[in-house]
C-alpha atoms as a PDB file:
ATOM      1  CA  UNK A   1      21.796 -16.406 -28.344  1.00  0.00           C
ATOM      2  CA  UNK A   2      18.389 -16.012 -29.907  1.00  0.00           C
ATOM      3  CA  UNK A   3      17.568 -16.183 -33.171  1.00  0.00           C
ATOM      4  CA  UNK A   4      16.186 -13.114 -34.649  1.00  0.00           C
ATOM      5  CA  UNK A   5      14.851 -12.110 -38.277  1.00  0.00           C
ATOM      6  CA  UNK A   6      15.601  -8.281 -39.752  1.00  0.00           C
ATOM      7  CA  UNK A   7      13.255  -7.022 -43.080  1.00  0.00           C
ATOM      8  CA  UNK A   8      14.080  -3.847 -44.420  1.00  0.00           C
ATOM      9  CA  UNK A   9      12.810  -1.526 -47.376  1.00  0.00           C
ATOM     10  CA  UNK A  10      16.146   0.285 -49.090  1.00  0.00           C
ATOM     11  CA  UNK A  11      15.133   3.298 -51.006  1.00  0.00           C
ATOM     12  CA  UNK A  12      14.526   2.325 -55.111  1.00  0.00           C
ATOM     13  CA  UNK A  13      15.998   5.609 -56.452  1.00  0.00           C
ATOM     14  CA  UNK A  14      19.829   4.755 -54.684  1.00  0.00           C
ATOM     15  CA  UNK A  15      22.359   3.272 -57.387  1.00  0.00           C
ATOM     16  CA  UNK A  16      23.117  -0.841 -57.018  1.00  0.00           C
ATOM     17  CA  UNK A  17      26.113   0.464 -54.994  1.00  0.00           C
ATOM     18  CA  UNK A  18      24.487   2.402 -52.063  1.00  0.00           C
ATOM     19  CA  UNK A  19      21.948  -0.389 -52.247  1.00  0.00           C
ATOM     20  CA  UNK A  20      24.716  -3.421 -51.670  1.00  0.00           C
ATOM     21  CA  UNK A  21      26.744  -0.767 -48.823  1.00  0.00           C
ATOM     22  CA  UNK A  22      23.584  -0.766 -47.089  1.00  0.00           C
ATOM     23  CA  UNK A  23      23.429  -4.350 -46.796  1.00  0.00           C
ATOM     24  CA  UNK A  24      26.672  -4.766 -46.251  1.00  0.00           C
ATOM     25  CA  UNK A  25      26.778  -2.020 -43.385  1.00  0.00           C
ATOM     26  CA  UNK A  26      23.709  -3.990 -41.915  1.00  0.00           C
ATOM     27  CA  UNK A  27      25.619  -7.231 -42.000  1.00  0.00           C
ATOM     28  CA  UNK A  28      28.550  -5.776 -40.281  1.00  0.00           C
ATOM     29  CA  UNK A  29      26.376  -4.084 -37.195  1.00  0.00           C
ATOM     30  CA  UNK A  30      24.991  -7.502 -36.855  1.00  0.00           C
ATOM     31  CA  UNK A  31      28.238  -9.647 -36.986  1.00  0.00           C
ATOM     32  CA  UNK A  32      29.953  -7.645 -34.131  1.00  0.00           C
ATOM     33  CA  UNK A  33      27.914  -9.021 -31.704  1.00  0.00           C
ATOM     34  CA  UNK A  34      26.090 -11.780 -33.449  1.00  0.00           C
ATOM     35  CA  UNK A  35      25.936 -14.341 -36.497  1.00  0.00           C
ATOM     36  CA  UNK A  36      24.409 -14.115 -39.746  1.00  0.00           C
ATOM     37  CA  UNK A  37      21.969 -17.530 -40.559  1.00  0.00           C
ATOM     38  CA  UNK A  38      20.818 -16.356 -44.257  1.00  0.00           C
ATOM     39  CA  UNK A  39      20.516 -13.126 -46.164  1.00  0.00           C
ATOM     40  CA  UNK A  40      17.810 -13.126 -48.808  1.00  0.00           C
ATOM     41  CA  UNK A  41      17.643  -9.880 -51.307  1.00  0.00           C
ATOM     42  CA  UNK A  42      14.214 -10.011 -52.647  1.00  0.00           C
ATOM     43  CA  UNK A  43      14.752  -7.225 -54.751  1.00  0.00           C
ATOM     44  CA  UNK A  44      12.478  -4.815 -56.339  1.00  0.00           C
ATOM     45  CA  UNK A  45       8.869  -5.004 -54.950  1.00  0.00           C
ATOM     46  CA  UNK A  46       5.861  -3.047 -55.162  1.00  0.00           C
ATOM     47  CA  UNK A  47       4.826  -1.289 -51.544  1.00  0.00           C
ATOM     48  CA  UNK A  48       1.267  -1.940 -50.006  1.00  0.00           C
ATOM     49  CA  UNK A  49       1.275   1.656 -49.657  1.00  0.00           C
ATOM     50  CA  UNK A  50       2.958   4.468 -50.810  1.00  0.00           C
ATOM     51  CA  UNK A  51       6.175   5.271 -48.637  1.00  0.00           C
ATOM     52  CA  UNK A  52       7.878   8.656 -49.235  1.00  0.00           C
ATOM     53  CA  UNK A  53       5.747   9.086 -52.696  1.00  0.00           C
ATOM     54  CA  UNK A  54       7.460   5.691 -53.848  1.00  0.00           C
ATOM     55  CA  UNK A  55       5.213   2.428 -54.882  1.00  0.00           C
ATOM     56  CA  UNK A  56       8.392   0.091 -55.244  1.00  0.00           C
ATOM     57  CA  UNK A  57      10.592  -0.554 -52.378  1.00  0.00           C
ATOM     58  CA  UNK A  58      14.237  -2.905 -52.538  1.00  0.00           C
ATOM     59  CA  UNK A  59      13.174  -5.686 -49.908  1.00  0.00           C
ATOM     60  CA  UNK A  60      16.238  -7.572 -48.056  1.00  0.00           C
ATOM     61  CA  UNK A  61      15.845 -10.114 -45.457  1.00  0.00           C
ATOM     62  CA  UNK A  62      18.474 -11.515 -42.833  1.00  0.00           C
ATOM     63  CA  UNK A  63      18.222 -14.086 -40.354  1.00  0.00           C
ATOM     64  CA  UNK A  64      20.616 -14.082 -37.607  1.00  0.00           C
ATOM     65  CA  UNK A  65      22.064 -15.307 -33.518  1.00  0.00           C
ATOM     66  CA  UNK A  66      22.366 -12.511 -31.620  1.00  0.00           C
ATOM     67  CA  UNK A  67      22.230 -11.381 -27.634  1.00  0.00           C
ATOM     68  CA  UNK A  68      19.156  -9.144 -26.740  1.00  0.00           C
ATOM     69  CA  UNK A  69      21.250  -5.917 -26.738  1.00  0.00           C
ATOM     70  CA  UNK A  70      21.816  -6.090 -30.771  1.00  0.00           C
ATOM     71  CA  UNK A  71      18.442  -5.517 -32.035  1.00  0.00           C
ATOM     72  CA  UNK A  72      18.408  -2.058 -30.293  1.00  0.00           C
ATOM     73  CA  UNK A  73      20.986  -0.926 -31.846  1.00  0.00           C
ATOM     74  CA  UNK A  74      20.340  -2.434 -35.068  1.00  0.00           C
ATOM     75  CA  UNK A  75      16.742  -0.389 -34.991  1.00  0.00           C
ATOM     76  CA  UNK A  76      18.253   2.919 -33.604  1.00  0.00           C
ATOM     77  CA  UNK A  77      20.906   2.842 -36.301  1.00  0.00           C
ATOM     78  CA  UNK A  78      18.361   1.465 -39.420  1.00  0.00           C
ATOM     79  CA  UNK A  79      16.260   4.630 -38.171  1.00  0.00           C
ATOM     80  CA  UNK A  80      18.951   7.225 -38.551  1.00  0.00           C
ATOM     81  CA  UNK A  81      19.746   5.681 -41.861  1.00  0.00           C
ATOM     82  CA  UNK A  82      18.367   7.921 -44.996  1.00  0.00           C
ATOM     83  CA  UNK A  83      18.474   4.977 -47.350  1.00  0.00           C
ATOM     84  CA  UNK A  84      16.257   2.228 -45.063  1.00  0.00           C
ATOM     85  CA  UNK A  85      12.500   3.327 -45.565  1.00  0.00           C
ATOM     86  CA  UNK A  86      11.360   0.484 -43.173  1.00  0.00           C
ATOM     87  CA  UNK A  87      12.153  -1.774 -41.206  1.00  0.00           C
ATOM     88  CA  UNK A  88      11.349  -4.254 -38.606  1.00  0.00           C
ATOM     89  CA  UNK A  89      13.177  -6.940 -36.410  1.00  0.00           C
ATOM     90  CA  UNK A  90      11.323 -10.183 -35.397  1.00  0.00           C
ATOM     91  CA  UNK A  91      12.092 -12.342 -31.923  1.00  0.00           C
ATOM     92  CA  UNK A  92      11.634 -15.711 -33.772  1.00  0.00           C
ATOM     93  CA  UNK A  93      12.005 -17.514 -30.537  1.00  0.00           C
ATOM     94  CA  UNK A  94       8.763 -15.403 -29.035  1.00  0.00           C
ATOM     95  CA  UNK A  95       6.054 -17.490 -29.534  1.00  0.00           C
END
């Protein structure tokens, strides 16, 4: 297992309910195959940049175990999704 780390942006303008199914869909693709370490919601942030003509962004970070299959799936689904502006996933072990 290697430990990986998952940041993504959820859209600001989605209701405290799509914002919490989000994570909670994103915890659920990672548990099937892997563990969950931490989840940190950061909350409301300002963007470096404008995304989508939006300057705040709804910032949520998880660590977690996985195999090396799971973060390609993780990315092709956070992609697809409408409410994840950004995202990226992190190798921690890759030094």
């Amino acid at each position: 297992m290697t430990n990986y780390e998952v940041m993504f942006i959820i859209d600001p303008t989605l209701e405290e309910a799509a914002k919490e199914a989000t994570i909670e869909k994103t915890k659920a693709v990672i548990e099937a195959d892997g563990e969950i370490a931490k989840v940190d919601v950061l909350g409301m942030r300002k963007l470096a940049y404008p995304i989508n003509k939006k300057n705040e962004g709804y910032y949520v970070v998880i660590e977690f175990k996985a195999s090396p299959e799971l973060p390609k799936e993780l990315d092709r689904r956070m992609r697809i999704s409408d409410n994840v502006i950004r995202h990226i996933i992190i190798n921690k072990d890759a030094k």
